[in-house]
Protein backbone atom coordinates (compact mmCIF):
# COMPACT_ATOMS: atom_id res chain seq x y z
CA UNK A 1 5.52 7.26 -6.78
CA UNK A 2 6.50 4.37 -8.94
CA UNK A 3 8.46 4.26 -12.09
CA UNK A 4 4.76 3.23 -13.94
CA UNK A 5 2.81 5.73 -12.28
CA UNK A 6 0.96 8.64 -14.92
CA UNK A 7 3.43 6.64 -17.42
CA UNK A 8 1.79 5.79 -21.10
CA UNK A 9 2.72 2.40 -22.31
CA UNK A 10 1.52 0.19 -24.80
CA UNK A 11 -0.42 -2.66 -22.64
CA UNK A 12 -0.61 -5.40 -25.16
CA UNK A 13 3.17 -4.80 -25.76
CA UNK A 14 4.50 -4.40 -22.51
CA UNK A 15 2.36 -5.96 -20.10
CA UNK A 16 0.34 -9.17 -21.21
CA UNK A 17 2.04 -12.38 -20.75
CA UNK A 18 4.84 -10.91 -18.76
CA UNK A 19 5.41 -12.75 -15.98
CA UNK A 20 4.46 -10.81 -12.00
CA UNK A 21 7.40 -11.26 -9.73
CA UNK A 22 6.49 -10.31 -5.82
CA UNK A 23 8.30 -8.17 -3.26
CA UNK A 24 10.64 -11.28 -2.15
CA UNK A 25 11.49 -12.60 -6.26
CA UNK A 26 9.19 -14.97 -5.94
CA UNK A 27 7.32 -15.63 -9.58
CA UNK A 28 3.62 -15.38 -8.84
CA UNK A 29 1.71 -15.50 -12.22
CA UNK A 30 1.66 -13.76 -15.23
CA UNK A 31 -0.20 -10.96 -16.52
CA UNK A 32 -3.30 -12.62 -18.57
CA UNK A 33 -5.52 -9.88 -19.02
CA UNK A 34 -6.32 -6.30 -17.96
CA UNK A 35 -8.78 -3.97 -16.29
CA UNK A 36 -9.04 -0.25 -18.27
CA UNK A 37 -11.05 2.40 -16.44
CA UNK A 38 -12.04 5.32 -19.19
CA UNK A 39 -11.56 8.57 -16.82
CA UNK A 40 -14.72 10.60 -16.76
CA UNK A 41 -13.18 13.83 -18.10
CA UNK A 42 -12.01 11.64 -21.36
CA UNK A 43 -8.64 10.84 -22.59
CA UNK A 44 -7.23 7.22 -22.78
CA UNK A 45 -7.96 4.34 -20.78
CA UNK A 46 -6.11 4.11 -17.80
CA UNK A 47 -5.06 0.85 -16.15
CA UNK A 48 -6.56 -0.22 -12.93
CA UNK A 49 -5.46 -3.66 -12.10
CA UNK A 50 -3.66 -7.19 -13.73
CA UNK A 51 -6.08 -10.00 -13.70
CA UNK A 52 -4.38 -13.76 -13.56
CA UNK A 53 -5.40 -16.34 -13.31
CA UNK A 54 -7.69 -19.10 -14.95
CA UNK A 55 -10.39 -17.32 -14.74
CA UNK A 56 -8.56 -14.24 -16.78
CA UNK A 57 -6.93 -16.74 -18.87
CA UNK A 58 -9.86 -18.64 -20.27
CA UNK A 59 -11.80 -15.50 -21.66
CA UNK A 60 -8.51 -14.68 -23.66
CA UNK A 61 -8.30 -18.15 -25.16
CA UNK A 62 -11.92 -18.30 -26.58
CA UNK A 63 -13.35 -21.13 -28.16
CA UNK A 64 -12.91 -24.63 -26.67
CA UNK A 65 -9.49 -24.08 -24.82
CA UNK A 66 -11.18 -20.94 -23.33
CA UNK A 67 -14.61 -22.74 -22.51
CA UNK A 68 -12.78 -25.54 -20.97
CA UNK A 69 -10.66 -23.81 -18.56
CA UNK A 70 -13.89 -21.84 -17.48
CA UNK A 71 -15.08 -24.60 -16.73
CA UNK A 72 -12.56 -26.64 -15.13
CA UNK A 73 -12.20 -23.01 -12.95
CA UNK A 74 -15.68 -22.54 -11.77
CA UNK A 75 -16.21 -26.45 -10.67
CA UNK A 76 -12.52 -26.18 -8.32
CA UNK A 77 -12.77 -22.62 -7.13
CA UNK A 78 -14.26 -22.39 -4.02
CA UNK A 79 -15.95 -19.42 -4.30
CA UNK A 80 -19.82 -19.49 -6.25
CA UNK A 81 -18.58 -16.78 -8.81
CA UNK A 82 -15.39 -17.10 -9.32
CA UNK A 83 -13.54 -14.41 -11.54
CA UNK A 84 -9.82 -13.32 -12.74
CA UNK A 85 -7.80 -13.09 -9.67
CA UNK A 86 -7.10 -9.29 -9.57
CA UNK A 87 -3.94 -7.30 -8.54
CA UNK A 88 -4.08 -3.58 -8.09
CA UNK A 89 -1.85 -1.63 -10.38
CA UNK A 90 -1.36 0.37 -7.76
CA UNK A 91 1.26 -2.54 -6.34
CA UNK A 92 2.90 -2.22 -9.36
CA UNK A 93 6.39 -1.39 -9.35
CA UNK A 94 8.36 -1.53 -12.31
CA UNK A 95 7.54 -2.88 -15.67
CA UNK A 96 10.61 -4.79 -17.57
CA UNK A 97 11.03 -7.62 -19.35
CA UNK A 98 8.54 -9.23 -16.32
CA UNK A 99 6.13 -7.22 -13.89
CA UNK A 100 7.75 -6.29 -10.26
CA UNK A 101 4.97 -5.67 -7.50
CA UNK A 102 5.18 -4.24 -4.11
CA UNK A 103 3.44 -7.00 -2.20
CA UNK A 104 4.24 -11.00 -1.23
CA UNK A 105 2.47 -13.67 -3.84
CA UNK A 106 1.01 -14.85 -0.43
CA UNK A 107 -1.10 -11.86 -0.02
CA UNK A 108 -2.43 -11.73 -4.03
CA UNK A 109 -5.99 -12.87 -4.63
CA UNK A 110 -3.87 -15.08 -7.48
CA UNK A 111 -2.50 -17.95 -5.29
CA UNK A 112 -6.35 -18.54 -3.41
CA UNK A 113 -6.91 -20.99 -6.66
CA UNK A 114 -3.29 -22.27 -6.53
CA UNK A 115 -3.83 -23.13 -2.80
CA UNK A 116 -7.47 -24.61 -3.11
CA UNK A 117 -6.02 -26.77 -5.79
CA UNK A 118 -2.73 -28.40 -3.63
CA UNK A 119 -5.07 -28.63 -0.77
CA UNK A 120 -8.29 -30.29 -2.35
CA UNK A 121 -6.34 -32.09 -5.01
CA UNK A 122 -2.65 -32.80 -5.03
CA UNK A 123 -3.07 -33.40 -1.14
CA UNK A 124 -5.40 -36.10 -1.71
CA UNK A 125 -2.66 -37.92 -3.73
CA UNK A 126 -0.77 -40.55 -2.07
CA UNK A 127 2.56 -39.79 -1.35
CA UNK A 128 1.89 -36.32 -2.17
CA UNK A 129 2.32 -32.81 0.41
CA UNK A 130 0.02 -29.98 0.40
């Protein structure tokens, strides 16, 4: 069991905008918004995963900022819907001045926009690597 697990925190406080470092200290995003599952026999929310990402960012922005990074995320993502990029908080491991997970930034659901991105774009630059 983690050092987070059954633990009551204040989200806004002590998760959003922290930074997620991976299993190997690699910096792989920050926390931009949350999912909150209400449990059916009541009592507070309860936090089911981190969602990074443009696609978590923009809805937090709002307005024009917000609408524009929408944007700019649905026309480069390769996927028809594209959402928040999701991580488990079951992967989470310890939550400090930045957010410690259990698994490799290579393996998150966040760096599948980061990779379409150096492939489709910055590797069509001259001069450039992918």
């Amino acid at each position: 069991m983690t050092d987070v697990a059954k633990r009551v925190i204040d989200a806004g406080l002590n998760l959003l905008d922290r930074q997620i470092i991976d299993k190997d200290g690699m910096m792989s995003g920050n926390v931009d918004d949350l999912e909150l599952t209400v449990p059916e026999e009541g009592g507070p929310p309860v936090i089911t995963a981190i969602l990074a990402g443009p696609g978590a960012l923009a809805r937090r922005l709002g307005a024009r900022s917000g609408a524009w990074l929408e944007s700019l995320h649905v026309r480069l993502h390769p996927s028809e819907q594209p959402g928040p990029a999701r991580i488990a908080f079951g992967v989470v491991k310890r939550v400090a001045d930045h957010v410690e997970i259990t698994v490799s930034r290579s393996d998150l659901d966040v760096s599948r926009f980061e990779k379409w991105v150096r492939k489709h774009v910055i590797g069509k630059i001259p001069g450039a690597r992918a």
